[in-house]
Each structure stands twice: as C-alpha cells, then as structure tokens.
C-alpha atoms as a PDB file:
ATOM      1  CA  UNK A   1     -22.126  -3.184  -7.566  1.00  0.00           C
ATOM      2  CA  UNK A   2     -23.407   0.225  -8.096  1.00  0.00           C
ATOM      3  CA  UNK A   3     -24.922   2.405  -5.298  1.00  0.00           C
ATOM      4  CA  UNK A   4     -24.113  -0.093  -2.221  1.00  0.00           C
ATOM      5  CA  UNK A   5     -20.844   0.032   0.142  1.00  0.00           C
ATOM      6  CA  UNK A   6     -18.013  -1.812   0.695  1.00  0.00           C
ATOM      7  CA  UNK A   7     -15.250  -2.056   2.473  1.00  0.00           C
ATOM      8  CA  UNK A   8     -11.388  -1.016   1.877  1.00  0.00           C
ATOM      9  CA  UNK A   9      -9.653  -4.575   2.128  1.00  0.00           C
ATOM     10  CA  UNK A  10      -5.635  -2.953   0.919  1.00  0.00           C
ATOM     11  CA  UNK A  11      -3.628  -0.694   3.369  1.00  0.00           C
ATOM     12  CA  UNK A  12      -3.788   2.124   1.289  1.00  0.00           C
ATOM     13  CA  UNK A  13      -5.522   3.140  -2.152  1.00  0.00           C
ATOM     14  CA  UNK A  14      -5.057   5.672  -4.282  1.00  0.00           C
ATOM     15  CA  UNK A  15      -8.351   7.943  -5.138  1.00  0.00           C
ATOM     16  CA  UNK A  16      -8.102   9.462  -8.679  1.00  0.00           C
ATOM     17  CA  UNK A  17      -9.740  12.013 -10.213  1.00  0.00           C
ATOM     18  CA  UNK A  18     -10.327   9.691 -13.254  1.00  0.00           C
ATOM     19  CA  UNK A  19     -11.127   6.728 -13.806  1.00  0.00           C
ATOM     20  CA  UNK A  20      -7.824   5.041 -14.465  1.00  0.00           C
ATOM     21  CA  UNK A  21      -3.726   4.683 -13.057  1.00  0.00           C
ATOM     22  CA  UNK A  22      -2.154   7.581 -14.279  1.00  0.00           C
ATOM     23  CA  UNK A  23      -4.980   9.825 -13.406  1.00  0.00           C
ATOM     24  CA  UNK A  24      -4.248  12.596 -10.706  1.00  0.00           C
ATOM     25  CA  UNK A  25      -3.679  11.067  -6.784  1.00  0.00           C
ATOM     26  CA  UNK A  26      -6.431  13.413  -4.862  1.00  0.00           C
ATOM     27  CA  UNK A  27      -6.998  11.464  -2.061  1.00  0.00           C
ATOM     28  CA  UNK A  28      -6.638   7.762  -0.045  1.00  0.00           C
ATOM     29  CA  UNK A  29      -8.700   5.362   1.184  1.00  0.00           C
ATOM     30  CA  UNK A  30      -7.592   3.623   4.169  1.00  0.00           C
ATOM     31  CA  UNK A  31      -7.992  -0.187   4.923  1.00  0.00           C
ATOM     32  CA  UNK A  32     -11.192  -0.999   7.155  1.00  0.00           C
ATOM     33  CA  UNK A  33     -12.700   2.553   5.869  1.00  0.00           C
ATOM     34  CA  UNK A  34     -16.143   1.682   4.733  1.00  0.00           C
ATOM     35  CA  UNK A  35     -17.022   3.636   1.652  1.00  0.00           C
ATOM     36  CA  UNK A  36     -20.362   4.881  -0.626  1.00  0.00           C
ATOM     37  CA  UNK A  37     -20.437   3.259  -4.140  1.00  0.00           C
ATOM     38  CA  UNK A  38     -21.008   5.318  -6.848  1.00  0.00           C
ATOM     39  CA  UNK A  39     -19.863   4.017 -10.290  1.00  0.00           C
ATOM     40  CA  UNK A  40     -18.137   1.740 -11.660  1.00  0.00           C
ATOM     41  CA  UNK A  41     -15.782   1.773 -14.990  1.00  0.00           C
ATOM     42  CA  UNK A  42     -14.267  -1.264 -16.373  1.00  0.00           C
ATOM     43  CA  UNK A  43     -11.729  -1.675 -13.628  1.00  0.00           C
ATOM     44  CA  UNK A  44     -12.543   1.080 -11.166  1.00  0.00           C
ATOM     45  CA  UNK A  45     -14.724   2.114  -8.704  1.00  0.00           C
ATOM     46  CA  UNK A  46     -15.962   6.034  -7.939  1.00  0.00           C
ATOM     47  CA  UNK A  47     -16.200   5.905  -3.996  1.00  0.00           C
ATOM     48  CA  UNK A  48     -17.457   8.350  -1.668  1.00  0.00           C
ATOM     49  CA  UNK A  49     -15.393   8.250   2.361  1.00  0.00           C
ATOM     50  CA  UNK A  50     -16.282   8.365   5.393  1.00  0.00           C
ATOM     51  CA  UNK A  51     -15.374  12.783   5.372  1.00  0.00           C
ATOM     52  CA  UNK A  52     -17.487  12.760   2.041  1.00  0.00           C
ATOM     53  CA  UNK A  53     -14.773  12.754  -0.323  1.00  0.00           C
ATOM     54  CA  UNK A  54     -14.939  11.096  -3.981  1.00  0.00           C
ATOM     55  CA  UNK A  55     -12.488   9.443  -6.248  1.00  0.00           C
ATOM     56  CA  UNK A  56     -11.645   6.381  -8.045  1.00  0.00           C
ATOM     57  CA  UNK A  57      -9.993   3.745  -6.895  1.00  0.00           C
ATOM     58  CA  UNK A  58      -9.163   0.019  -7.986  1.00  0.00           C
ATOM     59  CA  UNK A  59     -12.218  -2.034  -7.618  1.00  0.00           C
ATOM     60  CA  UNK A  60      -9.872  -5.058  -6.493  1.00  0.00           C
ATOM     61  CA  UNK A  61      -8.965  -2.822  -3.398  1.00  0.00           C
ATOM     62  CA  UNK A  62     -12.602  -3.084  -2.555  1.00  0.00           C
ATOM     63  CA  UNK A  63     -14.846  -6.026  -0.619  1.00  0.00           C
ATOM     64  CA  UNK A  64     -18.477  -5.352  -1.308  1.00  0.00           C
ATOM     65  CA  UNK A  65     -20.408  -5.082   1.412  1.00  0.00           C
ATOM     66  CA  UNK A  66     -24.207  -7.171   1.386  1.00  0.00           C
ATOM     67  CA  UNK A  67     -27.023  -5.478   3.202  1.00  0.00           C
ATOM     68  CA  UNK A  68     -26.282  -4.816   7.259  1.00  0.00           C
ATOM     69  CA  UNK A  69     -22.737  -5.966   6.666  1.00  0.00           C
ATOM     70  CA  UNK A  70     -20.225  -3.832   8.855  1.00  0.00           C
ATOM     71  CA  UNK A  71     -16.486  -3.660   9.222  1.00  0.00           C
ATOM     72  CA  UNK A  72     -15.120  -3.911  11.714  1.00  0.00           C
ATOM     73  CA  UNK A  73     -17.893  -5.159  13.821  1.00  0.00           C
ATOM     74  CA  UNK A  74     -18.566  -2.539  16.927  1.00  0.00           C
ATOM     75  CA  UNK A  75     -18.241  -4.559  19.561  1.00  0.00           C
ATOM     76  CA  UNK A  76     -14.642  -5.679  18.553  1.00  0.00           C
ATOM     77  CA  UNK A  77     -13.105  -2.581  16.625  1.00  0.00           C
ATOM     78  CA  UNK A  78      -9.632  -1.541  17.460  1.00  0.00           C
ATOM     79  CA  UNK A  79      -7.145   0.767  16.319  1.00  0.00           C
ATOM     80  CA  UNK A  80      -3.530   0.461  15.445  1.00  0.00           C
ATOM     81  CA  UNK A  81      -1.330   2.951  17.419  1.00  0.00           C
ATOM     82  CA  UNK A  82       1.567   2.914  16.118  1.00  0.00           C
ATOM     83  CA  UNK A  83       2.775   4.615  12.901  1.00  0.00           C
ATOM     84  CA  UNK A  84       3.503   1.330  10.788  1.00  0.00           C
ATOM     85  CA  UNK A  85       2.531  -1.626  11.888  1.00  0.00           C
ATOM     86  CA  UNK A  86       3.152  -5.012  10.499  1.00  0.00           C
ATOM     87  CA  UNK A  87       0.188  -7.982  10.122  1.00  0.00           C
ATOM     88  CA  UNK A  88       1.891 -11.158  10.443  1.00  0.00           C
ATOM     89  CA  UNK A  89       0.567 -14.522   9.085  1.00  0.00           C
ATOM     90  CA  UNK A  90       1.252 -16.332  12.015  1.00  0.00           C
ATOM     91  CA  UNK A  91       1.629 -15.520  15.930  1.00  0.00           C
ATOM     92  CA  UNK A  92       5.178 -14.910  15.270  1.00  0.00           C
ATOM     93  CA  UNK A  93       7.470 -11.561  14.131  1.00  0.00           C
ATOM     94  CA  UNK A  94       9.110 -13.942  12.195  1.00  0.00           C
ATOM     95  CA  UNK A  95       6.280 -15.398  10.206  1.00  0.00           C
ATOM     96  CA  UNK A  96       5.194 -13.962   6.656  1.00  0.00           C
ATOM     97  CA  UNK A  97       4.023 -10.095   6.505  1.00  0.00           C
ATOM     98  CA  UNK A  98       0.685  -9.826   5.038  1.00  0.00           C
ATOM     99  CA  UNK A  99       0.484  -6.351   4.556  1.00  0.00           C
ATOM    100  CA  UNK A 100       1.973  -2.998   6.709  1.00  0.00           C
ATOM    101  CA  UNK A 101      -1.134  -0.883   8.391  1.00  0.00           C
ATOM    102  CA  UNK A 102      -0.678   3.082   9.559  1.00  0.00           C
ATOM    103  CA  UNK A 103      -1.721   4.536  12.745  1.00  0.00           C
ATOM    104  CA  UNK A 104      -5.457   4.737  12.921  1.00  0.00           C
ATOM    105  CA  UNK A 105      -6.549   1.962  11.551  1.00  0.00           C
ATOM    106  CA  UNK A 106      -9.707   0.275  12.513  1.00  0.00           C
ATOM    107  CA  UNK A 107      -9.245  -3.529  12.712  1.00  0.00           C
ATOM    108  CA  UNK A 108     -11.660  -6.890  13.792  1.00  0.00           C
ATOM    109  CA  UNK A 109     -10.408  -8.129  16.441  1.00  0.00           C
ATOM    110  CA  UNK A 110     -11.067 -12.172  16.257  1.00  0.00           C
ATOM    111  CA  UNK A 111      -9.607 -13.385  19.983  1.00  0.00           C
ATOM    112  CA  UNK A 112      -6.879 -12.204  21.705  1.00  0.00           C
ATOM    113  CA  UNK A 113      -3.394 -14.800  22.369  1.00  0.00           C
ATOM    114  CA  UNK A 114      -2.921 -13.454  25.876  1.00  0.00           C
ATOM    115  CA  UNK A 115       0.033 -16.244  26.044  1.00  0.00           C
ATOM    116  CA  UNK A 116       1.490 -15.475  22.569  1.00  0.00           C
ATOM    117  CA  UNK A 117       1.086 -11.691  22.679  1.00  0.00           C
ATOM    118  CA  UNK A 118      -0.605 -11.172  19.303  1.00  0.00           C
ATOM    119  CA  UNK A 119      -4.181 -10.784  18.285  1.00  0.00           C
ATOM    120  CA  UNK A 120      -5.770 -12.302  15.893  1.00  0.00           C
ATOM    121  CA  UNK A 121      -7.417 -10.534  13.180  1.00  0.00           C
ATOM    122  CA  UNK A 122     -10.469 -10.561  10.883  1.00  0.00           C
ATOM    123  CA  UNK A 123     -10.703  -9.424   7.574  1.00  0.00           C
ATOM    124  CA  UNK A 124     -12.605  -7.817   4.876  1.00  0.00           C
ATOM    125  CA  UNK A 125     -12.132 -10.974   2.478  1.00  0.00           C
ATOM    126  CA  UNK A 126     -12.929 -13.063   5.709  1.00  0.00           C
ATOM    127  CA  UNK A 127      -9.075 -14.251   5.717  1.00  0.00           C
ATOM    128  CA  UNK A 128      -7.125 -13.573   8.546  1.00  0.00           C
ATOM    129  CA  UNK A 129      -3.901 -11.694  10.163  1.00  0.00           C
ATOM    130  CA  UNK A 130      -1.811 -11.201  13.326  1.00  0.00           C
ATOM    131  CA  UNK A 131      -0.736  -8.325  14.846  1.00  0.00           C
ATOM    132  CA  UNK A 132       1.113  -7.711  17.929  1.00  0.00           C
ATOM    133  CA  UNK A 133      -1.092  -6.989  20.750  1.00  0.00           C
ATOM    134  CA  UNK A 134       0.208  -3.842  22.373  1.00  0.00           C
ATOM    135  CA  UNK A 135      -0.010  -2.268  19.176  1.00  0.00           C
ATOM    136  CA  UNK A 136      -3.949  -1.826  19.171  1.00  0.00           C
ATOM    137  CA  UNK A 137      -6.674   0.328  21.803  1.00  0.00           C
ATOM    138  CA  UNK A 138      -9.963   0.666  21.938  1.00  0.00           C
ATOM    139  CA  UNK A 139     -10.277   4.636  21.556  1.00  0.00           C
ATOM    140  CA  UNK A 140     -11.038   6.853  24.446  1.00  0.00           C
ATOM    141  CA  UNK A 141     -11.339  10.335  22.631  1.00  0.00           C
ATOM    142  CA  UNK A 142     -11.162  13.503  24.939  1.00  0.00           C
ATOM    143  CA  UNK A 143     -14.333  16.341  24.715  1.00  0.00           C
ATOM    144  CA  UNK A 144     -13.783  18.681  22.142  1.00  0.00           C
ATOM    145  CA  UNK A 145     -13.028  21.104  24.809  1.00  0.00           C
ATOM    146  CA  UNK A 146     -10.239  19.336  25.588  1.00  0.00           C
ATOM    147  CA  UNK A 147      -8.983  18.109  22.033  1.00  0.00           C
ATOM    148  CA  UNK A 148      -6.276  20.774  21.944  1.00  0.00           C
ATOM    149  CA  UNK A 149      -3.562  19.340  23.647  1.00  0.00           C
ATOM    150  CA  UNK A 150      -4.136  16.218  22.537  1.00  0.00           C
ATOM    151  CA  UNK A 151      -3.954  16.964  19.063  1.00  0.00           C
ATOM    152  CA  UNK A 152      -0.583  18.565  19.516  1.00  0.00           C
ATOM    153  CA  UNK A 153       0.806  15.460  21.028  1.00  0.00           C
ATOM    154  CA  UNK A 154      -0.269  13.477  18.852  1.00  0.00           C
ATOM    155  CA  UNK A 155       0.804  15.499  15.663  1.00  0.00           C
ATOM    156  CA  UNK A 156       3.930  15.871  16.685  1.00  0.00           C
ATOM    157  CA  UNK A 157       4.604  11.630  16.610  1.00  0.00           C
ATOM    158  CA  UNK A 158       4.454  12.517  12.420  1.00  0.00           C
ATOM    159  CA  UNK A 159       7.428  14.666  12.539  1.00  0.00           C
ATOM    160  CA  UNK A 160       9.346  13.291   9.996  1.00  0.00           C
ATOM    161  CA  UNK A 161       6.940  11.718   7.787  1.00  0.00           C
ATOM    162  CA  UNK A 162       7.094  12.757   4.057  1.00  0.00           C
ATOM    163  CA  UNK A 163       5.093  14.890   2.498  1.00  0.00           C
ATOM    164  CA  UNK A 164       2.788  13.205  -0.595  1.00  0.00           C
ATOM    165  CA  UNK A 165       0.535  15.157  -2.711  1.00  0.00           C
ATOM    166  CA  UNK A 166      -2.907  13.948  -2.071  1.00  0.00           C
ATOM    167  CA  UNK A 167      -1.198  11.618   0.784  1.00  0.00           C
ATOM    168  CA  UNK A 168      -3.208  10.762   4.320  1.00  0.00           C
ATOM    169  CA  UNK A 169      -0.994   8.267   5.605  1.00  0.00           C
ATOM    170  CA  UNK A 170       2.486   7.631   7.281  1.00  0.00           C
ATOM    171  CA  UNK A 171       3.479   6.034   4.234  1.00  0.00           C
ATOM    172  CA  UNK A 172       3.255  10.028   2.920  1.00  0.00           C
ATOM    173  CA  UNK A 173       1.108  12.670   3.804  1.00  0.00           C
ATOM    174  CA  UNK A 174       0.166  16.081   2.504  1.00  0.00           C
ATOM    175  CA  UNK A 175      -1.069  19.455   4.577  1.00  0.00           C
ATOM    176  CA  UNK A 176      -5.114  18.681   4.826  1.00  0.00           C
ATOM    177  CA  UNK A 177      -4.601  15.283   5.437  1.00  0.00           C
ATOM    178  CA  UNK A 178      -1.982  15.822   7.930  1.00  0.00           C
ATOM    179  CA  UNK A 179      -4.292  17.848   9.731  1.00  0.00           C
ATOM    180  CA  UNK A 180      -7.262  15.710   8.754  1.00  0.00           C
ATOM    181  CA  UNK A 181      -5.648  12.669  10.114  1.00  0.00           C
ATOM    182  CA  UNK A 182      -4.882  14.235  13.693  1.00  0.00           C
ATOM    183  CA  UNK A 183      -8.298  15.235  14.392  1.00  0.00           C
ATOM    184  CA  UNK A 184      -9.200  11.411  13.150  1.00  0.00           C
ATOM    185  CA  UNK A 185      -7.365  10.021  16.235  1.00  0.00           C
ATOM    186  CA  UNK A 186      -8.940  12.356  18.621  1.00  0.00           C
ATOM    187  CA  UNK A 187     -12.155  11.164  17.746  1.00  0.00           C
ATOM    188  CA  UNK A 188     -13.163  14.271  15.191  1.00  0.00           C
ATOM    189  CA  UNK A 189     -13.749  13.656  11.123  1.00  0.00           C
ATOM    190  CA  UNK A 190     -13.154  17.163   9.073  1.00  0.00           C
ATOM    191  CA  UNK A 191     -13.249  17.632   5.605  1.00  0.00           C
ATOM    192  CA  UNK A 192     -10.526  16.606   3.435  1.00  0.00           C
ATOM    193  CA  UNK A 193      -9.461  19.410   1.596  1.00  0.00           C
ATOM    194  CA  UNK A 194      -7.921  22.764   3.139  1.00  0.00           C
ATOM    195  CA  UNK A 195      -9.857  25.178   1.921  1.00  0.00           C
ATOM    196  CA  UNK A 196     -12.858  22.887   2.520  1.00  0.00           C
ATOM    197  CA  UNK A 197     -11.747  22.798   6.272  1.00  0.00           C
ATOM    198  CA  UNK A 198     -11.360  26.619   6.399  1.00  0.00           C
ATOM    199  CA  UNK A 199     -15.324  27.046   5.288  1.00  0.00           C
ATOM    200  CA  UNK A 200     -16.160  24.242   7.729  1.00  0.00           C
ATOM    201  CA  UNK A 201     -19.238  24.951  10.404  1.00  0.00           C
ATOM    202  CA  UNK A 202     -17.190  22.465  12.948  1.00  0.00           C
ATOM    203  CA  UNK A 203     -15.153  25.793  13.331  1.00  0.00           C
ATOM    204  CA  UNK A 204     -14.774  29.290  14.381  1.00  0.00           C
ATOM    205  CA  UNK A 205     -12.681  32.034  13.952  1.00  0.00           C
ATOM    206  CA  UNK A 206     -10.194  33.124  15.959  1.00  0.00           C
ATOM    207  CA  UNK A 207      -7.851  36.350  16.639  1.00  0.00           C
ATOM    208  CA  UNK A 208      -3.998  35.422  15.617  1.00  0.00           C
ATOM    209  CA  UNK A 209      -3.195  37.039  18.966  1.00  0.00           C
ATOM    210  CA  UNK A 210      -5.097  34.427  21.096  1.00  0.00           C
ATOM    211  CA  UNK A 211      -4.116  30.762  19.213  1.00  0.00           C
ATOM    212  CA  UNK A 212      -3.959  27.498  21.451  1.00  0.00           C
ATOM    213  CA  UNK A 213      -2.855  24.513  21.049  1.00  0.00           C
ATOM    214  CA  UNK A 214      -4.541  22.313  17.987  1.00  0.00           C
ATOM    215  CA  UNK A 215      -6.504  25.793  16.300  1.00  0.00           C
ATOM    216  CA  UNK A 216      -6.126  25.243  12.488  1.00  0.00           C
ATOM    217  CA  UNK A 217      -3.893  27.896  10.634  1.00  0.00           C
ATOM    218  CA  UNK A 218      -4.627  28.826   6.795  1.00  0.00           C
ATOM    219  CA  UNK A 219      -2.480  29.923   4.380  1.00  0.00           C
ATOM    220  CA  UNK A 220      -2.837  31.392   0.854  1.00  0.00           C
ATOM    221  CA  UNK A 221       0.447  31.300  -1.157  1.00  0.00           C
ATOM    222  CA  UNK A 222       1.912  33.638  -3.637  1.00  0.00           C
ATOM    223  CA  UNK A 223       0.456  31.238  -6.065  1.00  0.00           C
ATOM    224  CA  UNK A 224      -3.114  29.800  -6.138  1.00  0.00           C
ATOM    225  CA  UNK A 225      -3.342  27.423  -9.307  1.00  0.00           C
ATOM    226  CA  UNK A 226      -6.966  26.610  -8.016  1.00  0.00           C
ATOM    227  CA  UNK A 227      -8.513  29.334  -7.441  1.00  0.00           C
ATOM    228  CA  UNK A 228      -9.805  28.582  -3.808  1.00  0.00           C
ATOM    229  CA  UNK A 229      -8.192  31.267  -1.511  1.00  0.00           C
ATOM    230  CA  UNK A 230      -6.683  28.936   0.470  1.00  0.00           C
ATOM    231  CA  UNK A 231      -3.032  26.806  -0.495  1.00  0.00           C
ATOM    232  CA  UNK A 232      -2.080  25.676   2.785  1.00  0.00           C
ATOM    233  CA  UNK A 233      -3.087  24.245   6.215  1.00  0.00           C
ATOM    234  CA  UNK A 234      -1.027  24.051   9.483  1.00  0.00           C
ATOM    235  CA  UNK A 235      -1.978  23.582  13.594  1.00  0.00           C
ATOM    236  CA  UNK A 236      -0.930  26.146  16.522  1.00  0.00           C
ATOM    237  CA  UNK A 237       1.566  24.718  18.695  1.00  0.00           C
ATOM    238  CA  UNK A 238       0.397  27.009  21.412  1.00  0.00           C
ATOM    239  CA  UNK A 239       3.969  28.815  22.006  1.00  0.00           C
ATOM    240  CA  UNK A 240       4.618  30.540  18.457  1.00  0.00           C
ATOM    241  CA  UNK A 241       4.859  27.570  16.285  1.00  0.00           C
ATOM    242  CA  UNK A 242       3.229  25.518  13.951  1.00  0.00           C
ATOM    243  CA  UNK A 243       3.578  21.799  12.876  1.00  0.00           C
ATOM    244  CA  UNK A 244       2.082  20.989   9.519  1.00  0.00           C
ATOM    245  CA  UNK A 245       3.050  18.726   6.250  1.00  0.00           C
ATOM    246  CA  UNK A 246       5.749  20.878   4.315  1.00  0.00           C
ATOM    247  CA  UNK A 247       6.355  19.908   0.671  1.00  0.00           C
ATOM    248  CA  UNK A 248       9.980  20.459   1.107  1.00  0.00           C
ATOM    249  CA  UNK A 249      10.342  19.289   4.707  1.00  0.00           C
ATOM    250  CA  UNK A 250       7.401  16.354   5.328  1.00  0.00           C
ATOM    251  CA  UNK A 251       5.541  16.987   8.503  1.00  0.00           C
ATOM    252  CA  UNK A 252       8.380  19.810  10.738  1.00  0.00           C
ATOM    253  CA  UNK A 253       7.443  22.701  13.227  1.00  0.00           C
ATOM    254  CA  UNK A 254       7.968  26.259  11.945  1.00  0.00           C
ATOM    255  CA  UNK A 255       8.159  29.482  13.376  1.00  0.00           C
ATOM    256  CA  UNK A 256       4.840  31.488  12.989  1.00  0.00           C
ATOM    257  CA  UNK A 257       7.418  34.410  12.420  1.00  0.00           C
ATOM    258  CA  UNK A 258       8.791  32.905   9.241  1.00  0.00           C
ATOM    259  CA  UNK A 259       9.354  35.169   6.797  1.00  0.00           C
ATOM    260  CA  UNK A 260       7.496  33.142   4.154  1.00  0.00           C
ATOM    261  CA  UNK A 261       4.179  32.106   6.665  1.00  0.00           C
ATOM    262  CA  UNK A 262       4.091  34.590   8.546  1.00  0.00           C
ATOM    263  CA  UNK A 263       2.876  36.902   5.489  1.00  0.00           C
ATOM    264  CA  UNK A 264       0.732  34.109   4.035  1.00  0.00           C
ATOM    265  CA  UNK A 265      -1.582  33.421   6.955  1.00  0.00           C
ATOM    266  CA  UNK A 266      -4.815  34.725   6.324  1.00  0.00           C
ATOM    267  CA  UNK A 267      -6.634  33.115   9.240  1.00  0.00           C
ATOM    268  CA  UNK A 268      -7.101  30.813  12.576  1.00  0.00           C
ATOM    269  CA  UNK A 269      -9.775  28.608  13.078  1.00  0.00           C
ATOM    270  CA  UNK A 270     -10.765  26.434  16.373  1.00  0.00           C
ATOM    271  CA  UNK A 271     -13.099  23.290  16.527  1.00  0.00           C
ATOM    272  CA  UNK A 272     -16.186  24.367  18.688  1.00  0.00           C
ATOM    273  CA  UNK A 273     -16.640  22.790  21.365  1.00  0.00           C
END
C-alpha cells in the first residue's frame, strides 16, 4: 500500500500529526481528493494532498487507487455547490442519507434522472449515491485577473460557519483553510498553512493603501507559539473590511480599523495574475 495513491472515500478525515486518534487535528482530507501514499502504521495512513500537505489519517477512510485509476473520471467530474449537501440512497429526499458532502466537492457523475431531478453518483468503493441535481456544476473558473471579486462573493456564503482548529470544511473551518478553500472554488490551489501562503511565489506584495477585493491579509499576534511570524490569515473586502475564520466568531467581516488587527497586520499579498 506504500508509495501509490488513493482516493478519499469519507466526507471528511482528520490528518494528524501522529500516527493515531488523539494525535493533534492539522489538517483534512476531503472526499474525492486523491492523495500521495506515504506510510503506513498499523491502522493509519501518512498521506500527502493535492496542496502538498502531510498527515495521518484512518486507512479505512482511504480506497487505494491501482495504476491509471482516477477519481472522479474527467469527463464526468462535478462539484457540489452548496454548503452541505446530502447523498441520498435512492432518487428520493426521503430515502436513507449516505453521507453529508461540503461545497467543493468533486463527485462521478454516473447518469443524470432528468425526470426525477437527482443524479446518480459513483463512488470510490464503486457503490453508489444520489444527489439532487441542481446542487452540482461543472466549474467555469474566472482568469486570475479577475478572481478578486469572485472570491469575495463566494467567501462571504461561509459567514457563519465555525471556526475548527486545523478545519477546511463547512462542517468547521479555521483561518488558512478558510482562505485556502475560497481560492479552491475559483479554480486556484494555495498552500495550506498561513504562513506557508504568506512565503508563497503565487503572490505579491502589496501596499495596505491600495488592497482589492480577494488580496490575502497576514497577521502576527501578540503571541506566536510557533515561531513562524505569521498567526493569522484574512481576505480584503475591497471597502475597509476583512472576512476571515475568527476563533471566537467562525468565519465574520471585521473592520481593518480594529483595534486588535489593525496593529497586527504585517502585510498584503495578491495572487499574480
């Protein structure tokens, strides 16, 4: 099982930084992700994601992946669009749940019920789900001189959601993955981490006086436990604000002339285009 792929077959799953339950959450792996294998120990499995991020996760979370296997398949990929969306056993609302996917996830799509309403869906194990069929598109991302308001719009359909330390999902999300996550649905992967994102050659710096819409905002707190320089991650709203994954608020739009940010912002950053 060692050194192949395979393919995340559970909704979510926790990446630790060991090799076992109540090791720390860093990370998650998203269903349909396909992922690098790198070890394996007793019952987990050190992957490696799509952004180039490693952890452990449960090996029973995982569907290996034989050689020129992919998931989804290219030609019938689809994303879910809404935050939390329900697969259903059957064509039918009312029929079993057989699991709850968040916004971005890449499905199979099997055939479409054009009568019914629902699509049917392949996969990892080679079972099968429905989901309704409004609730998926086939991704049209805008240029990345263009991302900017799109990234707002988007990010702003999270207000709300709670934060989660090590979180990337709608089920609970922290600061770099909030951020992360946006720039996933407009067709752009960045690193995981903040202060990984902050060093990253996808981006440039820019004057404080002249943010726009979707320009990455870091922060360095009064405390730094790790040591990188950076503590915290946000995104200009374009008219004084920022939206970004508070641990006491969840994902909320602040004032860039909060007391607290406002001295802790060390720098802007903008996707080149």
């Amino acid at each position: 099982m060692q050194n192949g792929k395979a393919v995340i077959a559970y909704n979510v799953v926790a990446m630790r930084a060991d090799a076992n339950s109540k090791s720390e959450l860093t990370s998650q792996a998203i269903f349909g992700e396909t992922v690098e294998i790198l070890d394996v120990v007793d019952a987990f499995t050190k992957i490696k994601t799509p952004d180039g991020y490693e952890g452990w996760a449960k090996s029973d979370r995982l569907v290996v992946q034989e050689t020129g296997e992919r998931y989804p398949a290219p030609d019938r990929a689809a994303m879910v669009t809404t935050l939390l969306q329900p697969l259903f056993s059957r064509e039918s609302v009312r029929s079993e749940r057989v699991t709850l996917l968040t916004i971005g996830t890449t499905v199979e799509v099997a055939e479409i019920g054009n009568e019914t309403g629902f699509t049917k869906i392949n996969l990892p194990d080679n079972s099968a789900a429905y989901i309704e069929s409004n609730t998926l598109i086939v991704p049209d991302y805008p240029s990345a001189d263009h991302i900017g308001p799109n990234l707002t719009l988007v990010a702003r359909a999270f207000i709300g959601i709670p934060y989660l330390w090590g979180g990337r999902t709608t089920f609970g999300i922290d600061c770099s993955g909030f951020v992360q996550r946006i720039y996933w649905l407009c067709g752009q992967i960045i690193p995981r981490d903040a202060y990984l994102q902050a060093a990253s050659s996808q981006f440039h710096g820019v004057p404080l006086d002249q943010l726009k819409s979707g320009d990455l905002l870091f922060f360095k707190g009064d405390s730094d436990p790790r040591g990188r320089g950076i503590t915290h991650v946000g995104m200009a709203q374009g008219d004084g604000r920022f939206i970004h994954a508070s641990s006491d608020l969840g994902v909320a739009i602040t004032p860039l002339t909060d007391e607290t940010y406002s001295r802790q912002l060390i720098c802007a950053r903008r996707l080149f285009a």
